[in-house]
PDB file of N, CA and C in Angstrom:
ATOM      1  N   UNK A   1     -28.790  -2.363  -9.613  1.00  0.00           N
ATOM      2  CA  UNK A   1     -28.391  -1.993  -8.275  1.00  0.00           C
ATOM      3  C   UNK A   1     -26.868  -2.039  -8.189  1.00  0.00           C
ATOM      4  N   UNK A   2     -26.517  -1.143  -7.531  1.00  0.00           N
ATOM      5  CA  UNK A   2     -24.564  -1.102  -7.672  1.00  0.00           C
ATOM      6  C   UNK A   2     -23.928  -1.409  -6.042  1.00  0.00           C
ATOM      7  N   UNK A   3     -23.082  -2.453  -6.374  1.00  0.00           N
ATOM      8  CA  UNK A   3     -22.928  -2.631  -5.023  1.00  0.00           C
ATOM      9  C   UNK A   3     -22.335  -1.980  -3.543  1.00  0.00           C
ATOM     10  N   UNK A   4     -22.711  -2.201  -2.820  1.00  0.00           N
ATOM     11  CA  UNK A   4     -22.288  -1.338  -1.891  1.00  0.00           C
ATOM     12  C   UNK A   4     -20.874  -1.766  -1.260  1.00  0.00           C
ATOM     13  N   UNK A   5     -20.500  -0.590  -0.576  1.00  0.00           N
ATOM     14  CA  UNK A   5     -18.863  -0.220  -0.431  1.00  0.00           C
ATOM     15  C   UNK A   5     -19.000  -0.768   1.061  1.00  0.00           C
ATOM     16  N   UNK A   6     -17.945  -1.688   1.646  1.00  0.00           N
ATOM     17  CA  UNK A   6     -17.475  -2.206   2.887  1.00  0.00           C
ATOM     18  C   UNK A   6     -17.262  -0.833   4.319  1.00  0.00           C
ATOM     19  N   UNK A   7     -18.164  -0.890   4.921  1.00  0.00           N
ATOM     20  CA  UNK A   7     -17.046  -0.028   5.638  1.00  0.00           C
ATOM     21  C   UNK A   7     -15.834  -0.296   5.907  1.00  0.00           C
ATOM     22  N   UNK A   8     -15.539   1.193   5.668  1.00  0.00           N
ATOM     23  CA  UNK A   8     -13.897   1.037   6.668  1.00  0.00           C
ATOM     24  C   UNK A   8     -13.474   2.447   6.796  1.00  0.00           C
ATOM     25  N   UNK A   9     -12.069   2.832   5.857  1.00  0.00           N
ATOM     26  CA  UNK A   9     -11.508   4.067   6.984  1.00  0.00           C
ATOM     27  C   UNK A   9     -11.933   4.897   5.836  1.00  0.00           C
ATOM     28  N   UNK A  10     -12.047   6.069   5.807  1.00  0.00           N
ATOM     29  CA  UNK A  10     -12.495   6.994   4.988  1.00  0.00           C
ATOM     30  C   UNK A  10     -11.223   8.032   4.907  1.00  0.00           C
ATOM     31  N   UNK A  11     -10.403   7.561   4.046  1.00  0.00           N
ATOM     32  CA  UNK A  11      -9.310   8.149   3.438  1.00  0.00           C
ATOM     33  C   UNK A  11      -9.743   9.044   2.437  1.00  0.00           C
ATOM     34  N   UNK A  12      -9.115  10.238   2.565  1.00  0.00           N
ATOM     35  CA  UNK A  12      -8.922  11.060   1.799  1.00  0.00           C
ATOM     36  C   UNK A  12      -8.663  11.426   0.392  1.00  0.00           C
ATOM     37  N   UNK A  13      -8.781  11.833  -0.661  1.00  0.00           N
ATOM     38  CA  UNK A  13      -8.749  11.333  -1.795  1.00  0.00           C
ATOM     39  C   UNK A  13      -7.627  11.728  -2.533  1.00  0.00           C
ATOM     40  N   UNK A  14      -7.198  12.978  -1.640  1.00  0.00           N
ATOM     41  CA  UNK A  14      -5.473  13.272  -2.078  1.00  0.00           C
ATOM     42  C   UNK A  14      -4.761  11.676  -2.040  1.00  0.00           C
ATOM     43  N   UNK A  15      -4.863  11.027  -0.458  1.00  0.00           N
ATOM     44  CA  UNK A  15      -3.834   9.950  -0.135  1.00  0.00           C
ATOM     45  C   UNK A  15      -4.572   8.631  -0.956  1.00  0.00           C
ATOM     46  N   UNK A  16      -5.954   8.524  -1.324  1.00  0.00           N
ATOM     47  CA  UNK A  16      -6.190   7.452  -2.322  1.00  0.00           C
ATOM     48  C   UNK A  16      -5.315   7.394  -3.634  1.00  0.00           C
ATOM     49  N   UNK A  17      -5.423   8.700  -4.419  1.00  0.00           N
ATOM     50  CA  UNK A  17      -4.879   8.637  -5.516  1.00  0.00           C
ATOM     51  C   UNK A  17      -3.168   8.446  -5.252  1.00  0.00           C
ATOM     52  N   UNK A  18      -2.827   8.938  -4.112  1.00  0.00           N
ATOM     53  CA  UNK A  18      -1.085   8.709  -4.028  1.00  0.00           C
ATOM     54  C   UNK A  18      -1.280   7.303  -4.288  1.00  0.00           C
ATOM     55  N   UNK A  19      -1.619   6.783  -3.229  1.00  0.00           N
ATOM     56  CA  UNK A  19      -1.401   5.131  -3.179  1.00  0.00           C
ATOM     57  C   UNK A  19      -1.509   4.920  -4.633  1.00  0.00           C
ATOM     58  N   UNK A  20      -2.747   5.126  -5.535  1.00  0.00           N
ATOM     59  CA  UNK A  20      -2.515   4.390  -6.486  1.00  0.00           C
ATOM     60  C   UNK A  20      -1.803   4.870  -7.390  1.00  0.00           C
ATOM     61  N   UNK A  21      -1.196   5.994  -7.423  1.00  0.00           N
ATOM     62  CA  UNK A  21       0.113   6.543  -8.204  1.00  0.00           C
ATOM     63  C   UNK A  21       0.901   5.452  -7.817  1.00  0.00           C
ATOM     64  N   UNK A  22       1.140   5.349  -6.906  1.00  0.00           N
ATOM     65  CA  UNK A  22       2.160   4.145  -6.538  1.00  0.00           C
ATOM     66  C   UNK A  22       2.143   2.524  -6.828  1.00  0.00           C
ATOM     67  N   UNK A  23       0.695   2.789  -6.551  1.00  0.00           N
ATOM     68  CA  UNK A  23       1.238   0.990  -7.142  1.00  0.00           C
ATOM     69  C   UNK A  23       1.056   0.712  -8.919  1.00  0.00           C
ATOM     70  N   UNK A  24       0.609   1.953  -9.808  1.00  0.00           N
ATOM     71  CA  UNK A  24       0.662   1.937 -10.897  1.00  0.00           C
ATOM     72  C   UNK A  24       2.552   1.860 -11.002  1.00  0.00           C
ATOM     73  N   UNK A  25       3.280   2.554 -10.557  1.00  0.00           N
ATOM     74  CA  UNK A  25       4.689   2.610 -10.606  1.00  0.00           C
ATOM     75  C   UNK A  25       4.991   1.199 -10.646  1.00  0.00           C
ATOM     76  N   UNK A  26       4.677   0.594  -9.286  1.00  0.00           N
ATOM     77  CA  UNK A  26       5.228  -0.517  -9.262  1.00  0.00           C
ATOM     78  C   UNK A  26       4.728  -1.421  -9.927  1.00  0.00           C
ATOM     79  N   UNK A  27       3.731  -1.417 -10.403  1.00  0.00           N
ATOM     80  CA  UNK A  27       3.183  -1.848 -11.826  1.00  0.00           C
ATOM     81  C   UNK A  27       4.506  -1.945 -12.679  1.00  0.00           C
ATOM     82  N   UNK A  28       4.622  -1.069 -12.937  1.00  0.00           N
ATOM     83  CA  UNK A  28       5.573  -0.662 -14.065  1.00  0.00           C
ATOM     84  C   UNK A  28       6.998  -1.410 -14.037  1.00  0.00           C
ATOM     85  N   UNK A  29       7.498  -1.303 -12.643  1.00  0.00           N
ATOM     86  CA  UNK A  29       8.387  -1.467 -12.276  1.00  0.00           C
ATOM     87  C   UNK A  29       8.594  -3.256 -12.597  1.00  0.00           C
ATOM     88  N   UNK A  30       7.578  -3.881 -12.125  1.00  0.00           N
ATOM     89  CA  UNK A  30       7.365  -5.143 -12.326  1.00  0.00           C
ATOM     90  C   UNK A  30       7.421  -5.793 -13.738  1.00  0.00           C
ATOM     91  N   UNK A  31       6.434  -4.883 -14.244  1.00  0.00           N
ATOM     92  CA  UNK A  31       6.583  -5.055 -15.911  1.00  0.00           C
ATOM     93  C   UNK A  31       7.980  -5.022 -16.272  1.00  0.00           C
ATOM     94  N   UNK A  32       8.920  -4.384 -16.035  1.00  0.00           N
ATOM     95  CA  UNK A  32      10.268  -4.107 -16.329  1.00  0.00           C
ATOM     96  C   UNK A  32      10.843  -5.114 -16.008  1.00  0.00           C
ATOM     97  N   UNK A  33      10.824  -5.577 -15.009  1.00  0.00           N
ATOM     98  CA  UNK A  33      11.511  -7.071 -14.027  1.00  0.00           C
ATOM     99  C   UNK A  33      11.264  -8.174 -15.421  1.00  0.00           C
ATOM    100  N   UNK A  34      10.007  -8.078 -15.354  1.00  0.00           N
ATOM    101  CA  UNK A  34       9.538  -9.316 -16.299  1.00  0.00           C
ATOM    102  C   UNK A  34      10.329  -9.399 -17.757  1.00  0.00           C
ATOM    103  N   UNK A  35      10.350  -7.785 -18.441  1.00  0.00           N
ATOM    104  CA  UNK A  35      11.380  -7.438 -19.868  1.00  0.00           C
ATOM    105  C   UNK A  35      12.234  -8.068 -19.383  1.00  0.00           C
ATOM    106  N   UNK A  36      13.469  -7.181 -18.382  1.00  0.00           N
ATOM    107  CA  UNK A  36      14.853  -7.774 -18.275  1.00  0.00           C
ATOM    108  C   UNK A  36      14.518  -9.467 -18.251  1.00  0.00           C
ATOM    109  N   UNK A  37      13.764 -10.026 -17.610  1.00  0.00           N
ATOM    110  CA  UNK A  37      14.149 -11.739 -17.069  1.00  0.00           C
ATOM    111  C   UNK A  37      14.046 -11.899 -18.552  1.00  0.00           C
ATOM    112  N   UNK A  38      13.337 -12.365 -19.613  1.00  0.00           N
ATOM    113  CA  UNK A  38      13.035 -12.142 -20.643  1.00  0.00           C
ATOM    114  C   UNK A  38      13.693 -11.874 -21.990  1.00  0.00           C
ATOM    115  N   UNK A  39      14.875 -10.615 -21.460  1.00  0.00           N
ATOM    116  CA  UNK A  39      16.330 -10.319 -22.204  1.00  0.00           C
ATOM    117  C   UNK A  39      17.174 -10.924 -21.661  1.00  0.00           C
ATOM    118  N   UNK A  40      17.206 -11.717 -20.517  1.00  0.00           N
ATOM    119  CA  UNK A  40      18.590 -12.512 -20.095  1.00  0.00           C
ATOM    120  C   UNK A  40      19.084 -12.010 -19.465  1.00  0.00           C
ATOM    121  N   UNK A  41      18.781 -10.561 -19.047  1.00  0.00           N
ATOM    122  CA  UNK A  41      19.816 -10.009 -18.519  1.00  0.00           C
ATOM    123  C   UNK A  41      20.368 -10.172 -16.788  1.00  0.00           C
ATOM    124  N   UNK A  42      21.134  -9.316 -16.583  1.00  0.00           N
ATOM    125  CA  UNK A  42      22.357 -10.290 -15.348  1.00  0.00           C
ATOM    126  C   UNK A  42      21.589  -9.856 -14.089  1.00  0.00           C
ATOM    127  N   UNK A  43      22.055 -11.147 -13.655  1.00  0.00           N
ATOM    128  CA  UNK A  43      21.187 -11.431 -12.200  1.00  0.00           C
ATOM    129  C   UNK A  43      21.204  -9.969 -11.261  1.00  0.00           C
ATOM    130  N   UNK A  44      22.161  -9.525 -10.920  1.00  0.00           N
ATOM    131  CA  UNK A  44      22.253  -8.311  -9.924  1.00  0.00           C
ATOM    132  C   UNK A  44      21.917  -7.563 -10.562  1.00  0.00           C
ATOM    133  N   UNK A  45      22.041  -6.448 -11.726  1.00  0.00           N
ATOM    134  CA  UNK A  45      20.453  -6.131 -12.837  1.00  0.00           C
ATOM    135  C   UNK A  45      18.947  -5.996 -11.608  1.00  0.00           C
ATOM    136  N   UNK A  46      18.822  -7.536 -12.383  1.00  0.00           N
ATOM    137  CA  UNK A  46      17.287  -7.992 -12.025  1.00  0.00           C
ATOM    138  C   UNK A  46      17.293  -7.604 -10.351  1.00  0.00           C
ATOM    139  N   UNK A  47      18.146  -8.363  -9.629  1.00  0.00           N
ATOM    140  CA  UNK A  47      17.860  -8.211  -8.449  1.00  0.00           C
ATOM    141  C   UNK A  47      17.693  -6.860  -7.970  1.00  0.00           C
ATOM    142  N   UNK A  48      18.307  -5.960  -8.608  1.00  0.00           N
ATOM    143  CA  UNK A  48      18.245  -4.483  -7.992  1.00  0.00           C
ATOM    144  C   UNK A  48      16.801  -4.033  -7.972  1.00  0.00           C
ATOM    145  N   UNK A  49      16.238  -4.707  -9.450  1.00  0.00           N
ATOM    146  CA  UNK A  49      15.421  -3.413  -9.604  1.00  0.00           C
ATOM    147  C   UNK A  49      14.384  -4.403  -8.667  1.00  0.00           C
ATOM    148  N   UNK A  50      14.660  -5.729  -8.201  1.00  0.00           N
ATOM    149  CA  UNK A  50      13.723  -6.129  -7.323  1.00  0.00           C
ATOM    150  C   UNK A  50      13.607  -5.439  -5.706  1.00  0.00           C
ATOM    151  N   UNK A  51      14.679  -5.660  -5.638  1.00  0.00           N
ATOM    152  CA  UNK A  51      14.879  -5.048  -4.098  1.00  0.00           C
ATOM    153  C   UNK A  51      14.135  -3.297  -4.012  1.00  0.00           C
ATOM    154  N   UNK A  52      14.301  -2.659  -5.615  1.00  0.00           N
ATOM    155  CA  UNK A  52      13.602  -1.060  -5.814  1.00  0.00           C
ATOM    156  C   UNK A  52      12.019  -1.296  -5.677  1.00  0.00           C
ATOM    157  N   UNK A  53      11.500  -2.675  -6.619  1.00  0.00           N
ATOM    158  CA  UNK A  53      10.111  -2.405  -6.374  1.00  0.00           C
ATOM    159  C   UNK A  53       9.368  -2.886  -5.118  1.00  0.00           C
ATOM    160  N   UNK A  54      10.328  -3.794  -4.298  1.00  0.00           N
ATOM    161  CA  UNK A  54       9.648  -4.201  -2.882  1.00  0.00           C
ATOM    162  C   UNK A  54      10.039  -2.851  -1.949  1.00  0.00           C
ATOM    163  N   UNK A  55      10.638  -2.028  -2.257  1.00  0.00           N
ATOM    164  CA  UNK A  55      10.482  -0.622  -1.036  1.00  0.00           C
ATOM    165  C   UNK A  55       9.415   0.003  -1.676  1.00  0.00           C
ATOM    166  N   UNK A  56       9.555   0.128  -2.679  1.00  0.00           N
ATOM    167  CA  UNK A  56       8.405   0.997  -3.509  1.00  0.00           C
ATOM    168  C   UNK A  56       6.897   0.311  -3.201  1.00  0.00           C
ATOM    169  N   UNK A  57       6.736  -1.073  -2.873  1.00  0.00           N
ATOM    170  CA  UNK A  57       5.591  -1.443  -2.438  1.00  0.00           C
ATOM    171  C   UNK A  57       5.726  -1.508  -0.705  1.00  0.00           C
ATOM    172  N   UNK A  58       6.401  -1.710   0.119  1.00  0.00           N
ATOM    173  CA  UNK A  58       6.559  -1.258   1.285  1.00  0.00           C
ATOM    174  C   UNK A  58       6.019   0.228   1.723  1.00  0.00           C
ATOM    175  N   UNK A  59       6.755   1.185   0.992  1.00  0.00           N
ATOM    176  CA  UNK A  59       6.360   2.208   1.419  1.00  0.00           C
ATOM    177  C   UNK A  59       5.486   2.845   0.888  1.00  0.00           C
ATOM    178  N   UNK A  60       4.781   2.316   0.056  1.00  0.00           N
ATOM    179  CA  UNK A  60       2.863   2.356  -0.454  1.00  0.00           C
ATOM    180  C   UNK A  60       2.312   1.953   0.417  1.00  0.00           C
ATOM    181  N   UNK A  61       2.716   0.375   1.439  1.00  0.00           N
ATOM    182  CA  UNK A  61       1.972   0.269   2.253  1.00  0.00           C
ATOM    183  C   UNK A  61       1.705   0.997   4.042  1.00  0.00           C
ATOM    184  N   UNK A  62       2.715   1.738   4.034  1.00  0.00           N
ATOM    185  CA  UNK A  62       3.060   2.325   5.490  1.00  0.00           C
ATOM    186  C   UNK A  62       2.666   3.788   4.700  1.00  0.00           C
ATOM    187  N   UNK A  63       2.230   4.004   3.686  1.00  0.00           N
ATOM    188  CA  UNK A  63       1.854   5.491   3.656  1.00  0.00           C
ATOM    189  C   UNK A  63       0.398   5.166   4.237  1.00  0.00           C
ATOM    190  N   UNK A  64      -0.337   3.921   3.866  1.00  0.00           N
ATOM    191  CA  UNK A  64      -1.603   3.511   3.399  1.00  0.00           C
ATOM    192  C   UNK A  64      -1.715   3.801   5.554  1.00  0.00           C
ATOM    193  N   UNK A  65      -0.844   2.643   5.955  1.00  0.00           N
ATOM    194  CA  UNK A  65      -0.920   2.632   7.375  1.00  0.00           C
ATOM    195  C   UNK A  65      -1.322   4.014   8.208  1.00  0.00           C
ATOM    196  N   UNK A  66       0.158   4.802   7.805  1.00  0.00           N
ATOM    197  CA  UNK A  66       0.001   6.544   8.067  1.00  0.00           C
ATOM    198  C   UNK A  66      -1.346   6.566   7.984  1.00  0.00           C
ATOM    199  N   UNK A  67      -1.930   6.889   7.425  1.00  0.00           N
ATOM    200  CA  UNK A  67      -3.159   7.599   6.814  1.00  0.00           C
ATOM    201  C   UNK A  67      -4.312   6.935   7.795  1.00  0.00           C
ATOM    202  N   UNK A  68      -4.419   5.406   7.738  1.00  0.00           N
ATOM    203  CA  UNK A  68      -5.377   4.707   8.243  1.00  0.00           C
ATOM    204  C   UNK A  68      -5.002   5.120  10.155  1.00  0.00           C
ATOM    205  N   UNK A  69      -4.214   4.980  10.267  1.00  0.00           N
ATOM    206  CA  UNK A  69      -3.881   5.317  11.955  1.00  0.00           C
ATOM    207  C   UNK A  69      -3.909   6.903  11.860  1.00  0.00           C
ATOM    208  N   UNK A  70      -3.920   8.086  11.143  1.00  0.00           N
ATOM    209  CA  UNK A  70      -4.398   9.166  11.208  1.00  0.00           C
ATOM    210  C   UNK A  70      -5.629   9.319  11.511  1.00  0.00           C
ATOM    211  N   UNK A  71      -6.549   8.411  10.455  1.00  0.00           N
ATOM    212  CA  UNK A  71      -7.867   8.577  10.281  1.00  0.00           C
ATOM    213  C   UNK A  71      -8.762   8.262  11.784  1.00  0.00           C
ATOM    214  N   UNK A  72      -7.911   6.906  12.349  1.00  0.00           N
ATOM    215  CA  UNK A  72      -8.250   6.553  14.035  1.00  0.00           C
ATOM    216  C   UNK A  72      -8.116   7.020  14.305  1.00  0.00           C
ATOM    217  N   UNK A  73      -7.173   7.688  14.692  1.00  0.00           N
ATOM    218  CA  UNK A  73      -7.130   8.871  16.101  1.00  0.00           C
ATOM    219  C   UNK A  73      -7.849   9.752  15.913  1.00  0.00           C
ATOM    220  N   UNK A  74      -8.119  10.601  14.953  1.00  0.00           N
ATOM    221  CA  UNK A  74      -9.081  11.695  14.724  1.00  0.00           C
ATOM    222  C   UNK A  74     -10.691  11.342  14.650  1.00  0.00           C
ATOM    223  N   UNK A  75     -10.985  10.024  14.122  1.00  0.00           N
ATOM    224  CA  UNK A  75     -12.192   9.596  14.390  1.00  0.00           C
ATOM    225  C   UNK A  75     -11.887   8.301  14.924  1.00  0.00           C
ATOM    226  N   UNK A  76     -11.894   7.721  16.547  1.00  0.00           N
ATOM    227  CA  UNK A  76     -11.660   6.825  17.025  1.00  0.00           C
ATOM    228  C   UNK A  76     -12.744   5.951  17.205  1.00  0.00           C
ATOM    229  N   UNK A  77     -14.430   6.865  17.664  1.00  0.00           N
ATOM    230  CA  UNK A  77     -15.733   6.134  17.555  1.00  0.00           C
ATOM    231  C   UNK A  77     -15.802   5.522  16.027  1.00  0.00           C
ATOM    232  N   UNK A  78     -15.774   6.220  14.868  1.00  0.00           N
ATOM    233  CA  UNK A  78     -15.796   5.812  13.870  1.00  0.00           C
ATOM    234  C   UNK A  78     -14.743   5.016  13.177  1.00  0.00           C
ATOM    235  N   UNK A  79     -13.805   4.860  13.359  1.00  0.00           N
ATOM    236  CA  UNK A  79     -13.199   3.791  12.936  1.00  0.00           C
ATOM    237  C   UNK A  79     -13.453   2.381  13.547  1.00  0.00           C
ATOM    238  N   UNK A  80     -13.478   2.427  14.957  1.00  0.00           N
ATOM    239  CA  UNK A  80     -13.958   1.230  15.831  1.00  0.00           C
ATOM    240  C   UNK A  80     -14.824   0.606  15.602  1.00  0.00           C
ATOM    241  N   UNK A  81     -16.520   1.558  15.332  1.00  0.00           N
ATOM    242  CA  UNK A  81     -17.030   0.980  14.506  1.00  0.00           C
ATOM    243  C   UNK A  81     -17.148   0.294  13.374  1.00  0.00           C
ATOM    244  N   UNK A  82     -15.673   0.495  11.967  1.00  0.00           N
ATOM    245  CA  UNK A  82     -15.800  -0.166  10.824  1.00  0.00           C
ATOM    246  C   UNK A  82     -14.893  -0.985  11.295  1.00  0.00           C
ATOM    247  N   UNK A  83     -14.301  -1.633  12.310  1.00  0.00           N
ATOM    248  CA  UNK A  83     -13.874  -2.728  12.401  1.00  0.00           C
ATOM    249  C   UNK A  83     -12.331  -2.170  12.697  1.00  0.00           C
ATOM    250  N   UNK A  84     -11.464  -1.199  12.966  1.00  0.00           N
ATOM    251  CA  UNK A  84     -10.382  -0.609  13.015  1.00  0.00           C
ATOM    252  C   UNK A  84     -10.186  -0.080  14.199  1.00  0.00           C
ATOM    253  N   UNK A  85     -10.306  -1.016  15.397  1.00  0.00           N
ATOM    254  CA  UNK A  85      -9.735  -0.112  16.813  1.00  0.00           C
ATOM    255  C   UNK A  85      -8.114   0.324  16.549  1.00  0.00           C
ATOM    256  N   UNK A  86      -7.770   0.835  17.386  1.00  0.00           N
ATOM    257  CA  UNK A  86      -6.162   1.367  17.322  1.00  0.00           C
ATOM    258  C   UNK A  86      -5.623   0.072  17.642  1.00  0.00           C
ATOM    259  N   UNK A  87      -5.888  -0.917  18.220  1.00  0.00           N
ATOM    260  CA  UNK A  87      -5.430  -2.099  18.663  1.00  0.00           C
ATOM    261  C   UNK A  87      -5.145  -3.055  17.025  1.00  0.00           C
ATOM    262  N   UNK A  88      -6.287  -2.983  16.026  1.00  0.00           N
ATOM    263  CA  UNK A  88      -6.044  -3.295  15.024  1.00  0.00           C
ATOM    264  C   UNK A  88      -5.258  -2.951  14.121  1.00  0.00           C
ATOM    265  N   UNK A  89      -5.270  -1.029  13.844  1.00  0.00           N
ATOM    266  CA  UNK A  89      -4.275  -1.090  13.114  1.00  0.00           C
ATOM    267  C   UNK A  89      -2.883  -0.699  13.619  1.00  0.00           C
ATOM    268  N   UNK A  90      -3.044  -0.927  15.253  1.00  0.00           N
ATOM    269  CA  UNK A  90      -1.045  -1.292  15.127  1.00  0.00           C
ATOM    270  C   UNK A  90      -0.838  -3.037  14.804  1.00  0.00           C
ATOM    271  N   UNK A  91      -1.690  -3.560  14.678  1.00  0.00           N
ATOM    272  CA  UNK A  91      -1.260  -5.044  14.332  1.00  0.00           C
ATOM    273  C   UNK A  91      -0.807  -4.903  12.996  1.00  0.00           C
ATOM    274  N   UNK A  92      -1.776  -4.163  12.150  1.00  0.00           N
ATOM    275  CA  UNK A  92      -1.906  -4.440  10.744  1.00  0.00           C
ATOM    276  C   UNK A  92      -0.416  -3.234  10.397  1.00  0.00           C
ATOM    277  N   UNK A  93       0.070  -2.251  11.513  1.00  0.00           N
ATOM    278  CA  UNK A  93       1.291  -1.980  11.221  1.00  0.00           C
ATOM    279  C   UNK A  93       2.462  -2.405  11.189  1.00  0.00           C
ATOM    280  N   UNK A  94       2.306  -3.367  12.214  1.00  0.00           N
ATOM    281  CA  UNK A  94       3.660  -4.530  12.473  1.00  0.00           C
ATOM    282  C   UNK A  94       4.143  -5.687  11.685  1.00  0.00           C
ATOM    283  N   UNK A  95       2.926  -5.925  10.653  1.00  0.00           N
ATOM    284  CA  UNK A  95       3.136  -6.495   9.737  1.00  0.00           C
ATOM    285  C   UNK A  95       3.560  -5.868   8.829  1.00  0.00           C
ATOM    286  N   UNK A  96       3.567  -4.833   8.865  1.00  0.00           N
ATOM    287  CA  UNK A  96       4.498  -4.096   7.805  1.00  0.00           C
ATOM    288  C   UNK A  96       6.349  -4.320   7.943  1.00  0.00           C
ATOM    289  N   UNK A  97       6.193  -3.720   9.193  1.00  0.00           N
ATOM    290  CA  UNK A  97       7.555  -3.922  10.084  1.00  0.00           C
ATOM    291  C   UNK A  97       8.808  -4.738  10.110  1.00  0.00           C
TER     292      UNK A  97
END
């Protein structure tokens, strides 16, 4: 038996695969952080490419938001139902914020 999937927002599969284009990047990006610390190399270096992969995961997560507050408004009965009033995901946007 294979388990079953949570409701929630029913994103699109163009904007699924973005997201995870993206956090494979920042995958990457991280992996890199970890080389440089590793080679020694100089603090503002490292810090840059930190400050690159926290926008790069920021704005993975406000695409994710986009999409999920698209998906409400266009289906507002159905999102409400999986647990996503508009009341929820402007919370879960402000934490982005």
């Amino acid at each position: 038996m294979s388990p079953t999937k949570p409701a929630g927002i029913d994103l699109p599969e163009e904007v699924v695969e973005d997201l995870r284009r993206r956090l494979r990047r920042v995958g990457g990006q991280i992996a890199g952080i970890e080389r440089m610390l590793e080679e020694g190399r100089q603090c503002r270096d490292v810090l840059t490419q930190i400050s690159a992969a926290n926008r790069a995961l920021e704005q993975t997560g406000f695409k994710l938001i986009s999409a999920g507050l698209t998906y409400c408004l266009s289906n507002p009965e159905d999102a409400e139902a999986a647990g996503y009033p508009l009341q929820e995901v402007e919370r879960l946007f402000l934490k982005l914020a």
